[in-house]
PDB file of N, CA and C in Angstrom:
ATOM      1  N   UNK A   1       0.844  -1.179   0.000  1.00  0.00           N
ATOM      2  CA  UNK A   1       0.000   0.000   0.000  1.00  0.00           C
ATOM      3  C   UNK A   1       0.890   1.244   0.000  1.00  0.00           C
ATOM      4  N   UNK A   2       0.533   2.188  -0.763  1.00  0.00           N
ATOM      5  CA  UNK A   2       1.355   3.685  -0.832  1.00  0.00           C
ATOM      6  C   UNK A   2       1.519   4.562   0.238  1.00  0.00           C
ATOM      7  N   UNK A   3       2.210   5.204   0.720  1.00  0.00           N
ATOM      8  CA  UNK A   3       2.261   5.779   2.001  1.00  0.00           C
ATOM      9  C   UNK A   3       2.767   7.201   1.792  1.00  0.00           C
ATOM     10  N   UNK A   4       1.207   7.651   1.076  1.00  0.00           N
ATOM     11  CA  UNK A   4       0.855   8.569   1.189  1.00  0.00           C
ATOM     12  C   UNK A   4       1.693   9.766   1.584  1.00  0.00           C
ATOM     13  N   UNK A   5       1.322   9.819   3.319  1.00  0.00           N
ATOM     14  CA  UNK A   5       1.667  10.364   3.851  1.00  0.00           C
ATOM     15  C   UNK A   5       3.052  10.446   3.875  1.00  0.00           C
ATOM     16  N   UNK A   6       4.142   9.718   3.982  1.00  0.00           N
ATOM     17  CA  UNK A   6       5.441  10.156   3.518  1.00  0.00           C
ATOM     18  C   UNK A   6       5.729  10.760   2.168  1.00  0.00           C
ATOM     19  N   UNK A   7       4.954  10.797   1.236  1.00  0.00           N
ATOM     20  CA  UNK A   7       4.841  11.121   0.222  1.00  0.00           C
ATOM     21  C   UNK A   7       4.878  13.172   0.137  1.00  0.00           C
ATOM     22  N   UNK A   8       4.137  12.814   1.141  1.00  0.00           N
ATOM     23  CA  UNK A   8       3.594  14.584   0.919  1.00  0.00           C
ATOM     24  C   UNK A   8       4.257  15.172   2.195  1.00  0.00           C
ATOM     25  N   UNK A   9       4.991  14.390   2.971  1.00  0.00           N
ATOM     26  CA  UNK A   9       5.615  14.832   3.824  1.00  0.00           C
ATOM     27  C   UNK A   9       6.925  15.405   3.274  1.00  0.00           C
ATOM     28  N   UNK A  10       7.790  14.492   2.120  1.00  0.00           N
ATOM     29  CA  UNK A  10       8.745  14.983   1.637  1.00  0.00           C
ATOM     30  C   UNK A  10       8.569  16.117   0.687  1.00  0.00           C
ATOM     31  N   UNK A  11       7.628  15.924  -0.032  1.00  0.00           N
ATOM     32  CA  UNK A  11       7.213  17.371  -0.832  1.00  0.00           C
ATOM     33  C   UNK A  11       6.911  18.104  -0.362  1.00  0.00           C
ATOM     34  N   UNK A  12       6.520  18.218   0.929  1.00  0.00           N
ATOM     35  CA  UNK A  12       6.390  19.604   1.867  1.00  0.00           C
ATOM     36  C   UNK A  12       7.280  20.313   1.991  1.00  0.00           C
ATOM     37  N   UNK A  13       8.368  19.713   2.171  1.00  0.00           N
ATOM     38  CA  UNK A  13       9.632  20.029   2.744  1.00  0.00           C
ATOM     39  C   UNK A  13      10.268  20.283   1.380  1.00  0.00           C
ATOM     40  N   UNK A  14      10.092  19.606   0.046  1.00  0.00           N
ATOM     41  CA  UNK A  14      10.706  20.190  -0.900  1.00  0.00           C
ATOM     42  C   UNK A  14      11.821  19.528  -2.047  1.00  0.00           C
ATOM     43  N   UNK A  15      12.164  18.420  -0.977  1.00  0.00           N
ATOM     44  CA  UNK A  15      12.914  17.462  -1.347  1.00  0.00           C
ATOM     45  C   UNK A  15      12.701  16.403  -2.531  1.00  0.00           C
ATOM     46  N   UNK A  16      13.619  15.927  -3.236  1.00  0.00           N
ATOM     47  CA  UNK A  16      12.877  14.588  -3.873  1.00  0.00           C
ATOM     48  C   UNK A  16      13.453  13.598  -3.439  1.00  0.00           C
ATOM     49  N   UNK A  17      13.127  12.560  -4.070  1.00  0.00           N
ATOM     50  CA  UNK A  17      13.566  11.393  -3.293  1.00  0.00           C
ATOM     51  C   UNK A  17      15.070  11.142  -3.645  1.00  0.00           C
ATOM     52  N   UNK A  18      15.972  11.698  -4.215  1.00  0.00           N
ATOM     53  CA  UNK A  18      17.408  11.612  -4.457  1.00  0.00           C
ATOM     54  C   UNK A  18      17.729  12.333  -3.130  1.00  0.00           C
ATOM     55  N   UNK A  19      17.477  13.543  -3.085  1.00  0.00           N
ATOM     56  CA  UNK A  19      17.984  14.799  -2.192  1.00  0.00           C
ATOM     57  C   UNK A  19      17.391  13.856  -1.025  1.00  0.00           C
ATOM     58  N   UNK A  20      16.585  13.605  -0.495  1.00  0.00           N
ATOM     59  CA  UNK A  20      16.093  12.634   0.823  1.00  0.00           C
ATOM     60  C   UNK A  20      16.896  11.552   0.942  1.00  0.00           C
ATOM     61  N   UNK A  21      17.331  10.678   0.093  1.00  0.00           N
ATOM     62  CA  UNK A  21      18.544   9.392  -0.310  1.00  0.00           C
ATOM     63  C   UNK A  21      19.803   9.802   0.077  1.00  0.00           C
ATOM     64  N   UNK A  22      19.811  10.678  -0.391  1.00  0.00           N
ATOM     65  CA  UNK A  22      21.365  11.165  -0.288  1.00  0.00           C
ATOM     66  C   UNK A  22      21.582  12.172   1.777  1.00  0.00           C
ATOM     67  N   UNK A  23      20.623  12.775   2.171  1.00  0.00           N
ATOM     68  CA  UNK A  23      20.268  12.983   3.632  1.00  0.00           C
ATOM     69  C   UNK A  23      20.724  11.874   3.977  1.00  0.00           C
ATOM     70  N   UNK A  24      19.999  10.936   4.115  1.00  0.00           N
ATOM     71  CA  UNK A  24      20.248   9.525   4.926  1.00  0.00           C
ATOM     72  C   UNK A  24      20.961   8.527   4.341  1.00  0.00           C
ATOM     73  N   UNK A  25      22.062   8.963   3.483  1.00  0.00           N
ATOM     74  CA  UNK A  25      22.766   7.580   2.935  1.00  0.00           C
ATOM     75  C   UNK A  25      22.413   6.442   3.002  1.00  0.00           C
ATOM     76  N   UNK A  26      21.597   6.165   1.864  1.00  0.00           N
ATOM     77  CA  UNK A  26      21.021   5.493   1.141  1.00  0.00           C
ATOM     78  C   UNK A  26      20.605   5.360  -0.453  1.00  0.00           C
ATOM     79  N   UNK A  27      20.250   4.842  -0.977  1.00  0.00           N
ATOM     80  CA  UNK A  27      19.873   4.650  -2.673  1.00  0.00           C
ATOM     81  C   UNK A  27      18.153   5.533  -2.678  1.00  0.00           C
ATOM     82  N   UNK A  28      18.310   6.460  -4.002  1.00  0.00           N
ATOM     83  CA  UNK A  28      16.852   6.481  -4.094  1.00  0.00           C
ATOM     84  C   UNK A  28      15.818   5.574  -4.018  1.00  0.00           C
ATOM     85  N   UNK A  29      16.607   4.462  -4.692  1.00  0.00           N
ATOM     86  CA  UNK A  29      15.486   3.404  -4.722  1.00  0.00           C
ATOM     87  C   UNK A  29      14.656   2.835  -3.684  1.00  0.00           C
ATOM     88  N   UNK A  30      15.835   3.109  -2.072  1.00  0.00           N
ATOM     89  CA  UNK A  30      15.049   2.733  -0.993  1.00  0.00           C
ATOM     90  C   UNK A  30      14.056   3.436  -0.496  1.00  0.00           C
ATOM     91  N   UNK A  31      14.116   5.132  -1.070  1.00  0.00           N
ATOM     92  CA  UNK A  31      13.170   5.851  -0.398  1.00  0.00           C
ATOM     93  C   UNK A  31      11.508   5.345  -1.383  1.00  0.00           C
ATOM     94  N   UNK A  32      12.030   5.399  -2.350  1.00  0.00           N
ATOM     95  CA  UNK A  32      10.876   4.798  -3.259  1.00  0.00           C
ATOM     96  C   UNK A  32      10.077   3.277  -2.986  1.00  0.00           C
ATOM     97  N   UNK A  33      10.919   2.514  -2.403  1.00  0.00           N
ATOM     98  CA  UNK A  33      10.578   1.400  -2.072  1.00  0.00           C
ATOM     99  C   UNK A  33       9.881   1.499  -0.284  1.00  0.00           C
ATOM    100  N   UNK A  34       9.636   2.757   0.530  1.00  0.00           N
ATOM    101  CA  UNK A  34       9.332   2.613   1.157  1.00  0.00           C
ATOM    102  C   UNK A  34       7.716   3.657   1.002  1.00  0.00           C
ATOM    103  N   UNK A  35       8.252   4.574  -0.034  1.00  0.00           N
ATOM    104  CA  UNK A  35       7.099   5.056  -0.175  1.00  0.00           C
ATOM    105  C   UNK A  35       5.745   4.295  -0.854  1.00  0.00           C
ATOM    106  N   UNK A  36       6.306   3.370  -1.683  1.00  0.00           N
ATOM    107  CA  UNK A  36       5.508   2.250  -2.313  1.00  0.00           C
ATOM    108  C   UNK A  36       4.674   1.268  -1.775  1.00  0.00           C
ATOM    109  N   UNK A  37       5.562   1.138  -0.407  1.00  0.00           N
ATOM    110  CA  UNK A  37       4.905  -0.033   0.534  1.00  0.00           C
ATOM    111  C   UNK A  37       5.822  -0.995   0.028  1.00  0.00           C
ATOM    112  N   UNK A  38       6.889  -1.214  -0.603  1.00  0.00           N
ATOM    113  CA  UNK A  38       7.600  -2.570  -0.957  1.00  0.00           C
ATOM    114  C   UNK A  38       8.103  -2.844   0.464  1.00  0.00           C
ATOM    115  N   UNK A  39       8.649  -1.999   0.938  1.00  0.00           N
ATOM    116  CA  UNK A  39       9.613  -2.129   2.171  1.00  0.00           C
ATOM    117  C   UNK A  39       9.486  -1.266   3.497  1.00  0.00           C
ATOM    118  N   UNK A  40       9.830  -1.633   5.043  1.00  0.00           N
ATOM    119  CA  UNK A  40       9.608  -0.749   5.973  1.00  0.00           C
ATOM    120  C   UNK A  40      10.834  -0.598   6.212  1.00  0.00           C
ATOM    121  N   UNK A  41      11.763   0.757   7.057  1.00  0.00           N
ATOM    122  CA  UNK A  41      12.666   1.112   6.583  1.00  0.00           C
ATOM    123  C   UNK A  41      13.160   0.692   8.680  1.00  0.00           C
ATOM    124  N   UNK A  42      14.154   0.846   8.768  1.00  0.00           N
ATOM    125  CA  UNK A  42      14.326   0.035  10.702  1.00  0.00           C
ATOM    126  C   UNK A  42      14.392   1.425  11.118  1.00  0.00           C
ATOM    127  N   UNK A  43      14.002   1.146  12.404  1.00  0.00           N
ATOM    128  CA  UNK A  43      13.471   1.972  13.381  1.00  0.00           C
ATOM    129  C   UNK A  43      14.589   2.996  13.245  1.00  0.00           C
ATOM    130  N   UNK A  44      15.704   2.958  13.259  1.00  0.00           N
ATOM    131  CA  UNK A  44      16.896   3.778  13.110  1.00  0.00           C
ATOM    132  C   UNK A  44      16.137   4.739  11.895  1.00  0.00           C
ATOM    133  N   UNK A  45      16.402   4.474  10.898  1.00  0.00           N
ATOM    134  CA  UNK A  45      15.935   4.716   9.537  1.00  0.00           C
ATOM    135  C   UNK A  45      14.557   5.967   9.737  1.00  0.00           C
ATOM    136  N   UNK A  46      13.343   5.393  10.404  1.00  0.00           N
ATOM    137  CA  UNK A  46      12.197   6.000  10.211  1.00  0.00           C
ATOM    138  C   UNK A  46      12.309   7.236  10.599  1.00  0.00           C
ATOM    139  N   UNK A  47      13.306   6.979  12.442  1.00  0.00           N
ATOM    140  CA  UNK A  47      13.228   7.956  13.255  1.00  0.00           C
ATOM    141  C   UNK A  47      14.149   9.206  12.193  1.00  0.00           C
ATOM    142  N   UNK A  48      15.226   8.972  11.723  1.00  0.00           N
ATOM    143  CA  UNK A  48      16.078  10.027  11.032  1.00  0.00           C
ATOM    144  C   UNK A  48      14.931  10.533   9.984  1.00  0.00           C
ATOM    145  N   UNK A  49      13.758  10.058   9.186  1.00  0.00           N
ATOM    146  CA  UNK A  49      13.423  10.467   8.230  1.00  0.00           C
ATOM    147  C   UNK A  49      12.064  11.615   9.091  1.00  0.00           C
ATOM    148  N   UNK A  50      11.719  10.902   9.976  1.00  0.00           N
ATOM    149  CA  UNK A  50      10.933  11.971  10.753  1.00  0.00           C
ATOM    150  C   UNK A  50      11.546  13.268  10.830  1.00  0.00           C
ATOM    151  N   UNK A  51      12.688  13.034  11.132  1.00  0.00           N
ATOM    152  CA  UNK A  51      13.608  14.242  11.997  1.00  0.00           C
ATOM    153  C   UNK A  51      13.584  15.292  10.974  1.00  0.00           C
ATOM    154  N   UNK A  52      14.078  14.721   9.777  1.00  0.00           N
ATOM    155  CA  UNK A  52      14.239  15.293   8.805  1.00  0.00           C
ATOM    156  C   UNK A  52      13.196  16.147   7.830  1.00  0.00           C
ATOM    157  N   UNK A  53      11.940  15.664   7.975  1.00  0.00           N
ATOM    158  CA  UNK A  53      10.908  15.868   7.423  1.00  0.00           C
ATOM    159  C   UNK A  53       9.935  16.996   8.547  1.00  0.00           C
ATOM    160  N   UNK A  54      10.361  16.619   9.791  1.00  0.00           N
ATOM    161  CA  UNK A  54       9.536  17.294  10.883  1.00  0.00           C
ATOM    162  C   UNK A  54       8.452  16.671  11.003  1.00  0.00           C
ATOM    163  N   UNK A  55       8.213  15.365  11.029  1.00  0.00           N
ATOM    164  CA  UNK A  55       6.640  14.815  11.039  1.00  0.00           C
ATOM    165  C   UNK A  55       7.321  14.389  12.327  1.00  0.00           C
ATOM    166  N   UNK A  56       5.479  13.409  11.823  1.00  0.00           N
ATOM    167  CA  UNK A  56       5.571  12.125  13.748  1.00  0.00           C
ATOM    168  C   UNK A  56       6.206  10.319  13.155  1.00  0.00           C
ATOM    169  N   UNK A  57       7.037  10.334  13.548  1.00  0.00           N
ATOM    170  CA  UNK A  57       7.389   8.987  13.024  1.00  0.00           C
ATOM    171  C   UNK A  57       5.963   7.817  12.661  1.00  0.00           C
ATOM    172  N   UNK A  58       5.435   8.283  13.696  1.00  0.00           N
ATOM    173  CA  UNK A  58       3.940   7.166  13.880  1.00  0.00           C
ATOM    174  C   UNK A  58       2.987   7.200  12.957  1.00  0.00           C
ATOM    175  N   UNK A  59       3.372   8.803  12.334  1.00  0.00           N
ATOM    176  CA  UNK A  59       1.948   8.935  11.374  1.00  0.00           C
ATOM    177  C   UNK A  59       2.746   8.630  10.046  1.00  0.00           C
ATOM    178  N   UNK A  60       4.267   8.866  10.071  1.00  0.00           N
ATOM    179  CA  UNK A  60       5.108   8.689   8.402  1.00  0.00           C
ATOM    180  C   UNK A  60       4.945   7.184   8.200  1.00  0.00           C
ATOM    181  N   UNK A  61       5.007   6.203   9.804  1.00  0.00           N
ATOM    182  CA  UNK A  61       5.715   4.517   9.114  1.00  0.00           C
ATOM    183  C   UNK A  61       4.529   3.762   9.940  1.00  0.00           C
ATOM    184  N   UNK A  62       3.375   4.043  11.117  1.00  0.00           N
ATOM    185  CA  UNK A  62       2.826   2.982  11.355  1.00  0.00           C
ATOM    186  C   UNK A  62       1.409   3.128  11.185  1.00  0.00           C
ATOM    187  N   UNK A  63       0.826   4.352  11.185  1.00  0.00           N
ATOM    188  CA  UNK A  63      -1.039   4.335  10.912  1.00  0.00           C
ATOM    189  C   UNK A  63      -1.291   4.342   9.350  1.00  0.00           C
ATOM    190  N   UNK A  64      -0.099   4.365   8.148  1.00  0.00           N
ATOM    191  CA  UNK A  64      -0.703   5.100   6.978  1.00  0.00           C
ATOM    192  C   UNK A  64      -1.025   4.003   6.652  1.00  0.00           C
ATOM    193  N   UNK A  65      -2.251   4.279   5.393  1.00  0.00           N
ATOM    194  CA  UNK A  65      -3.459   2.719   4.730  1.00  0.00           C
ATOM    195  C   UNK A  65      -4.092   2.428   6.293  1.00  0.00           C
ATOM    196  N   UNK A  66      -4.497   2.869   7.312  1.00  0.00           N
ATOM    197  CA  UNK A  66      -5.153   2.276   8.570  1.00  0.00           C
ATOM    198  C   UNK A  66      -6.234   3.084   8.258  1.00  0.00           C
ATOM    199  N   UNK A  67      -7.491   2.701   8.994  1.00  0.00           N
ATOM    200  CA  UNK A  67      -8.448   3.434   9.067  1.00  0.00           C
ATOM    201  C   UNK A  67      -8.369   4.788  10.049  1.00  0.00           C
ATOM    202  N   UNK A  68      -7.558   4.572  11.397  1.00  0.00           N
ATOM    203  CA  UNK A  68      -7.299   5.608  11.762  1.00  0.00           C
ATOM    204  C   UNK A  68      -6.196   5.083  12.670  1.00  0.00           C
ATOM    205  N   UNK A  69      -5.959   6.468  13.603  1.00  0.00           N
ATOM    206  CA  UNK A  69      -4.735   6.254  14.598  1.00  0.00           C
ATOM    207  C   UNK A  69      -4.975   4.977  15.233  1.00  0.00           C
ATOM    208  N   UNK A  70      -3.881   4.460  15.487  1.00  0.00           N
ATOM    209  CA  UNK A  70      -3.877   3.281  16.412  1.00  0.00           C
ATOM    210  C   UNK A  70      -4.593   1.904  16.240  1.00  0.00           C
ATOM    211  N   UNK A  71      -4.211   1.751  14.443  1.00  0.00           N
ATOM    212  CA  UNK A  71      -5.288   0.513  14.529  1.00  0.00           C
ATOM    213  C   UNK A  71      -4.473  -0.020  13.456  1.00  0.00           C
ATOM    214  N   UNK A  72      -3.205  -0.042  13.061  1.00  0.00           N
ATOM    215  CA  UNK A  72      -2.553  -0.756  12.110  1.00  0.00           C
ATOM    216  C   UNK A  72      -1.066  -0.990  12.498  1.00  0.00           C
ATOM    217  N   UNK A  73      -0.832  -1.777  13.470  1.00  0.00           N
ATOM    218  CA  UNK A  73       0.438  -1.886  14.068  1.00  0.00           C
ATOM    219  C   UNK A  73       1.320  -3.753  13.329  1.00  0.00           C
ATOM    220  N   UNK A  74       0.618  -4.013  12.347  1.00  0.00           N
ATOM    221  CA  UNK A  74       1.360  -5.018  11.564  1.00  0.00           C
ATOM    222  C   UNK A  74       2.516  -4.713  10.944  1.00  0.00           C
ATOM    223  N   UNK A  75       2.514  -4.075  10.206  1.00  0.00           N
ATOM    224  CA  UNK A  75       3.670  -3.871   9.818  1.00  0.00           C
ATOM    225  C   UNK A  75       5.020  -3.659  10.950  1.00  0.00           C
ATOM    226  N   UNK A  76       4.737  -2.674  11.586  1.00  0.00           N
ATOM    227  CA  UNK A  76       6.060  -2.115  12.673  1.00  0.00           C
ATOM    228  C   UNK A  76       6.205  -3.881  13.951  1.00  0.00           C
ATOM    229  N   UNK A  77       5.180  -4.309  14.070  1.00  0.00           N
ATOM    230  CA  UNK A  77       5.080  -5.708  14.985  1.00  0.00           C
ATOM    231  C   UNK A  77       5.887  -6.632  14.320  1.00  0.00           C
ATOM    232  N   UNK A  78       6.115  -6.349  13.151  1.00  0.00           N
ATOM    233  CA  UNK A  78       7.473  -7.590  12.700  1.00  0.00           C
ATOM    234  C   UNK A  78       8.495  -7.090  13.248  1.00  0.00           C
ATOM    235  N   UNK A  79       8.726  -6.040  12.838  1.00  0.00           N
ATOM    236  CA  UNK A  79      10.388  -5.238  13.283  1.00  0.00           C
ATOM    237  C   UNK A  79      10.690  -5.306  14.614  1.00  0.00           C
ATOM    238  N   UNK A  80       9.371  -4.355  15.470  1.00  0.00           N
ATOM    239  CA  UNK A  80      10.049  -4.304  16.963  1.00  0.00           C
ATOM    240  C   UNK A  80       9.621  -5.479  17.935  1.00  0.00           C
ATOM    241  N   UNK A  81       8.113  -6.022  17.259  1.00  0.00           N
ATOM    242  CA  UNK A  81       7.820  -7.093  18.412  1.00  0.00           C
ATOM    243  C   UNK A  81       6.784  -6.631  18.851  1.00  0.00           C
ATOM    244  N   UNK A  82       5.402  -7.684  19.163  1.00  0.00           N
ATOM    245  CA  UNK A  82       4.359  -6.957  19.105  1.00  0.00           C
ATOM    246  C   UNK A  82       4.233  -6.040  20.687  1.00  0.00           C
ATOM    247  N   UNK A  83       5.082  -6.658  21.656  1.00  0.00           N
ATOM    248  CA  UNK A  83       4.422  -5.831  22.861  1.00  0.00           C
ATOM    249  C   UNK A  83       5.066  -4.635  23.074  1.00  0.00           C
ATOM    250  N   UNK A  84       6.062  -3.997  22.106  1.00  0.00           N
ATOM    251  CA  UNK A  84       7.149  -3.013  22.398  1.00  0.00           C
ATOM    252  C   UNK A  84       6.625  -2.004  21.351  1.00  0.00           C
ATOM    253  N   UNK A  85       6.437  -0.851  21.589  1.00  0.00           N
ATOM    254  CA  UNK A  85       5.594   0.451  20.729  1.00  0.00           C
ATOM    255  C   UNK A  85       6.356   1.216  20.866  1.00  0.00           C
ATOM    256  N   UNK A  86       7.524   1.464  20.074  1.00  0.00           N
ATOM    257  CA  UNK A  86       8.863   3.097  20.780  1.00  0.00           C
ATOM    258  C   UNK A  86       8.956   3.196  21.523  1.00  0.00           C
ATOM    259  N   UNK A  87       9.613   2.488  22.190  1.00  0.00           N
ATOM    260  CA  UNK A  87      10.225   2.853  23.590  1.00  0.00           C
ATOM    261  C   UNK A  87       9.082   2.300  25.101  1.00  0.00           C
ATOM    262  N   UNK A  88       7.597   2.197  24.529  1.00  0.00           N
ATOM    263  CA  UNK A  88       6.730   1.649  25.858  1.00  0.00           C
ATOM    264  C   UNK A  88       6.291   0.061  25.586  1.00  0.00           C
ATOM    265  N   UNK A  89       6.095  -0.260  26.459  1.00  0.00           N
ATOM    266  CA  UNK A  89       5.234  -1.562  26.611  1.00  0.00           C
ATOM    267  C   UNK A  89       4.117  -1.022  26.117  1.00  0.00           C
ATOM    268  N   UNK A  90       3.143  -2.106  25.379  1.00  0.00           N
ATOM    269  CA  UNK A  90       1.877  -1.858  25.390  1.00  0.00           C
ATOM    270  C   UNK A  90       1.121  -2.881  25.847  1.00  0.00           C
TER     271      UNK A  90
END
């Protein structure tokens, strides 16, 4: 699923996805592959692209395609593990 929201987060800011690639040393292709939904990028990764963008990490890599906040935690539950949410227990 497309993620949107990182989408328009980087065009806010102005960037394309080379100039964002090259921020976080990495290949365009990965920023494209995460904006696509091919790939989720590791927690290291998300948090720098937040930083960078000025968003909420939560709304760039774990609610987008959800119906709303707090109801699509599959994706990020592979990476960190389902009972661990940034830093809290849930």
């Amino acid at each position: 699923m497309k993620n949107n929201t990182l989408i328009e987060a980087r065009k806010r800011k102005g960037y394309t996805q080379k100039q964002l690639a090259d921020m976080l040393g990495c290949q365009k292709s990965t920023i494209s592959n995460w904006e696509n939904g091919h790939s989720t990028p590791s927690l290291t990764d998300a948090y720098r692209v937040a930083l960078l963008l000025d968003s909420d990490i939560h709304d760039l890599f774990l609610y987008y395609g959800s119906v709303g906040r707090n109801t699509n935690y599959s994706r990020w539950s592979r990476v960190i593990g389902s009972n661990f949410f940034f830093g809290r227990v849930i």
